[in-house]
N, C-alpha and C. Protein backbone atom coordinates (compact mmCIF):
# COMPACT_ATOMS: atom_id res chain seq x y z
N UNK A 1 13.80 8.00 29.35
CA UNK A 1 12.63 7.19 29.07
C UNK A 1 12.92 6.25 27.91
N UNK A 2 12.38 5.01 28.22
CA UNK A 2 12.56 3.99 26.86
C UNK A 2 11.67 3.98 25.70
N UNK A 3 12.16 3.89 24.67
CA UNK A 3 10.92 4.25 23.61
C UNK A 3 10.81 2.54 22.85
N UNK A 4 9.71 2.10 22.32
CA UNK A 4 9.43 0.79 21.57
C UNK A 4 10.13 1.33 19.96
N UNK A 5 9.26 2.30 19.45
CA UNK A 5 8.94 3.07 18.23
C UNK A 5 9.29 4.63 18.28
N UNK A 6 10.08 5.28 17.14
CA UNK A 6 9.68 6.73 16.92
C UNK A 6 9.85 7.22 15.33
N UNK A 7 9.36 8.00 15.05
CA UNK A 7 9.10 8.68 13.40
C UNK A 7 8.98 9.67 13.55
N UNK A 8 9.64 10.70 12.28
CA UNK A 8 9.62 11.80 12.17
C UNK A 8 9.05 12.26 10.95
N UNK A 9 8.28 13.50 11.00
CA UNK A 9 7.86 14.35 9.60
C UNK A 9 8.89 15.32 9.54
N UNK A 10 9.32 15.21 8.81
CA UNK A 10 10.40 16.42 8.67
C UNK A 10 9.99 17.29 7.16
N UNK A 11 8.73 18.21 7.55
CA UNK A 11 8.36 18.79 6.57
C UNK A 11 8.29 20.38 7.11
N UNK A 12 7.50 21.36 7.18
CA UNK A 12 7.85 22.66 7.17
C UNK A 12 8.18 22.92 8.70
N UNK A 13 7.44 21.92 9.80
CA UNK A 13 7.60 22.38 11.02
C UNK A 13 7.57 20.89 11.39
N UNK A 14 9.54 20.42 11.47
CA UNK A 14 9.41 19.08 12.26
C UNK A 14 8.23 18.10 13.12
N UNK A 15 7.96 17.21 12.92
CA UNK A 15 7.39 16.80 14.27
C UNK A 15 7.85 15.26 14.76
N UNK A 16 8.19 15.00 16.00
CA UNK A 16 8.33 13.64 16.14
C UNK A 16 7.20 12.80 16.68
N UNK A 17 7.33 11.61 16.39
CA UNK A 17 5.88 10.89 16.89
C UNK A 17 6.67 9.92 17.46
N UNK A 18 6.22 8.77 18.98
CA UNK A 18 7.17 8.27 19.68
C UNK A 18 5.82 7.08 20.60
N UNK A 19 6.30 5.87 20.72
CA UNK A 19 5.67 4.79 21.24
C UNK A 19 6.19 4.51 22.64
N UNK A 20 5.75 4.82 23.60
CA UNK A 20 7.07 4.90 25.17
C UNK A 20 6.66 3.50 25.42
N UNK A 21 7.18 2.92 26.84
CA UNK A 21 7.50 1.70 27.23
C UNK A 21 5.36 1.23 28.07
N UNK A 22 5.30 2.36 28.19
CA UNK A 22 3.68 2.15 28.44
C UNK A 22 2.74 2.51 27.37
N UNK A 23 2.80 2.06 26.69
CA UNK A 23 2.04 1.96 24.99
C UNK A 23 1.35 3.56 25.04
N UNK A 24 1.78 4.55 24.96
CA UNK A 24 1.29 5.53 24.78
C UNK A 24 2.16 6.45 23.94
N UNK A 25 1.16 7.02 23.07
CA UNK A 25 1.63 7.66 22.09
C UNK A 25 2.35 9.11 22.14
N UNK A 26 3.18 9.75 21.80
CA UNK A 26 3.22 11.27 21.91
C UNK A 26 4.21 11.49 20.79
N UNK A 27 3.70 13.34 20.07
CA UNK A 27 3.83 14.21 19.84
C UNK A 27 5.01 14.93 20.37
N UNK A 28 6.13 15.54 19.34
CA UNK A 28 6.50 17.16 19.75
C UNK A 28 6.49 17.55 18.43
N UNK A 29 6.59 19.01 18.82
CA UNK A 29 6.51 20.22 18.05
C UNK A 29 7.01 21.07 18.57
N UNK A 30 8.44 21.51 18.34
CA UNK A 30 9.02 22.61 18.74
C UNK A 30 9.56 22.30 20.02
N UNK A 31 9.08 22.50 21.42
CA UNK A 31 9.53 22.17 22.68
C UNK A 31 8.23 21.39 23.17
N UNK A 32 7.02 21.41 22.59
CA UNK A 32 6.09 21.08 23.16
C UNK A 32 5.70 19.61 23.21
N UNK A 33 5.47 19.13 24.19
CA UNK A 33 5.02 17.34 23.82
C UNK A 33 3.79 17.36 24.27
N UNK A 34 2.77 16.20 23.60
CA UNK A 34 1.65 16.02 23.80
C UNK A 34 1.48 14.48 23.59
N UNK A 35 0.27 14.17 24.54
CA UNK A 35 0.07 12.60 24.48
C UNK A 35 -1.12 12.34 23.48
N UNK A 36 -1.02 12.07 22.45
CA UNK A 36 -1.96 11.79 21.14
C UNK A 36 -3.00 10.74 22.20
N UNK A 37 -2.37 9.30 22.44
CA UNK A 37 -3.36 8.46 22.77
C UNK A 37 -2.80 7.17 23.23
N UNK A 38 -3.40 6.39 24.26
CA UNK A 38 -2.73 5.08 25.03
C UNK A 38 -3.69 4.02 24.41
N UNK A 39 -2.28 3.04 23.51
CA UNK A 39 -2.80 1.67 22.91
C UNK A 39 -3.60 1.04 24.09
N UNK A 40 -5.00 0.46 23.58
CA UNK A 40 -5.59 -0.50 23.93
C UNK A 40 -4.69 -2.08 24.09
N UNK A 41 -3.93 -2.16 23.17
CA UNK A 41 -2.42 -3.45 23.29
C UNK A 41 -1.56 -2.67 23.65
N UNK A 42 -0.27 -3.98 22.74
CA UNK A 42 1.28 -3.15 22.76
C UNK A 42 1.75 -2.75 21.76
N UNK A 43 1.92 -1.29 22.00
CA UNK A 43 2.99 -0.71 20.60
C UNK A 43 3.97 -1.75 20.12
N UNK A 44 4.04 -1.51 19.06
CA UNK A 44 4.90 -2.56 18.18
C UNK A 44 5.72 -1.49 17.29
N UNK A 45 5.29 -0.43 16.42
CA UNK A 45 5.93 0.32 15.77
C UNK A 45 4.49 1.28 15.29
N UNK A 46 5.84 2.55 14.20
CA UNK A 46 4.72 3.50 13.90
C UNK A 46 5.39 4.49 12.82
N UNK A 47 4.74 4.42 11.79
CA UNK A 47 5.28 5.53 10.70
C UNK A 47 4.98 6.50 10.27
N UNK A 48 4.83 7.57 9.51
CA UNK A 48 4.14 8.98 9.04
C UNK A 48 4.32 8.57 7.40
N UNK A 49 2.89 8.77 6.95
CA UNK A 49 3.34 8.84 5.09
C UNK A 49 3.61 10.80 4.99
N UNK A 50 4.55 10.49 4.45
CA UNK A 50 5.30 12.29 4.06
C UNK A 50 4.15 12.99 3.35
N UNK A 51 3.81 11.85 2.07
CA UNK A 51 2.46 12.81 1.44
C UNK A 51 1.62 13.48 2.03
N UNK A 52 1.00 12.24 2.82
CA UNK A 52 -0.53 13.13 3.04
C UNK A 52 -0.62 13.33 4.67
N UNK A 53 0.78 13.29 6.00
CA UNK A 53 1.11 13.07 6.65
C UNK A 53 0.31 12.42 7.28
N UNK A 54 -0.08 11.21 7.32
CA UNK A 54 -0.92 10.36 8.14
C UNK A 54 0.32 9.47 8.86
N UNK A 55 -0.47 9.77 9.79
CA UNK A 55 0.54 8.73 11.23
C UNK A 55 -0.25 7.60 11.53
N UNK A 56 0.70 6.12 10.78
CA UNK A 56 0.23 5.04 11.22
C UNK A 56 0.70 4.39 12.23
N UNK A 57 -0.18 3.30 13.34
CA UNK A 57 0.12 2.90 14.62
C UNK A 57 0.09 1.40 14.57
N UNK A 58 1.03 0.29 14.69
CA UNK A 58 0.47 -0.92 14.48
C UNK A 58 1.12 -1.31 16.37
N UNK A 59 -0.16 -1.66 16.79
CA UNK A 59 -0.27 -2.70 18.22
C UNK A 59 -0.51 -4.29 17.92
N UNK A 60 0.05 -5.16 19.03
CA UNK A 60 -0.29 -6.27 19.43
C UNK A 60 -1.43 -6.46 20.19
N UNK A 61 -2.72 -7.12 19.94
CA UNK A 61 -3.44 -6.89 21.18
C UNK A 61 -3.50 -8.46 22.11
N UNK A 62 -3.86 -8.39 22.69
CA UNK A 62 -4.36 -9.68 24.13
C UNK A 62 -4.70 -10.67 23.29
N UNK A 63 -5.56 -10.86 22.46
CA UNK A 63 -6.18 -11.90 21.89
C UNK A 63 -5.20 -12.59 20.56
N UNK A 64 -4.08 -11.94 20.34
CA UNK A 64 -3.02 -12.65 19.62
C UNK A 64 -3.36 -12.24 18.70
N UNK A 65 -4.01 -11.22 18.03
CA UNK A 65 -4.65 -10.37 17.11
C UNK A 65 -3.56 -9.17 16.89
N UNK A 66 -3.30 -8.62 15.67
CA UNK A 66 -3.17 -7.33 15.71
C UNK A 66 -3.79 -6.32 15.19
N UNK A 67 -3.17 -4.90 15.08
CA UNK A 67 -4.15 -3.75 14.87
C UNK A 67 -2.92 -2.78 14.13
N UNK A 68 -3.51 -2.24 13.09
CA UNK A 68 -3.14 -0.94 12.22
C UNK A 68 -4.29 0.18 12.33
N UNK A 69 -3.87 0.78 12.53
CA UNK A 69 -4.86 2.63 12.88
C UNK A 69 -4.07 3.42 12.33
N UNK A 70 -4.70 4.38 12.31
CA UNK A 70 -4.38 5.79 11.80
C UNK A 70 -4.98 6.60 12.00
């Protein structure tokens, strides 16, 4: 599978966070993957702050606009 974006927490229990080629988000933990959530745009990239582990998401959207979430 092709990925846009991926980030890792590498704090007591790894986790990776990953942007696939159909703007949707996912999760692992251990062996497990999960789909957090599918951009309304296009993934562009995505980081974790270590502190307070917040996972940020920045998309392109349609209207030539972009978007930062968390």
């Amino acid at each position: 599978a092709s990925l846009k974006a991926i980030t890792l927490l590498a704090h007591d229990e790894p986790r990776i966070f990953w942007i696939d080629m159909n703007n949707t988000v996912f999760e692992k933990v251990k062996s497990s993957i999960q789909e957090i959530l599918t951009l309304n745009g296009t993934g562009q990239d995505l980081t974790i702050d270590w502190i307070s582990h917040t996972l940020y998401i920045v998309e392109s959207l349609s209207s030539g606009g972009s978007s930062i979430m968390q």
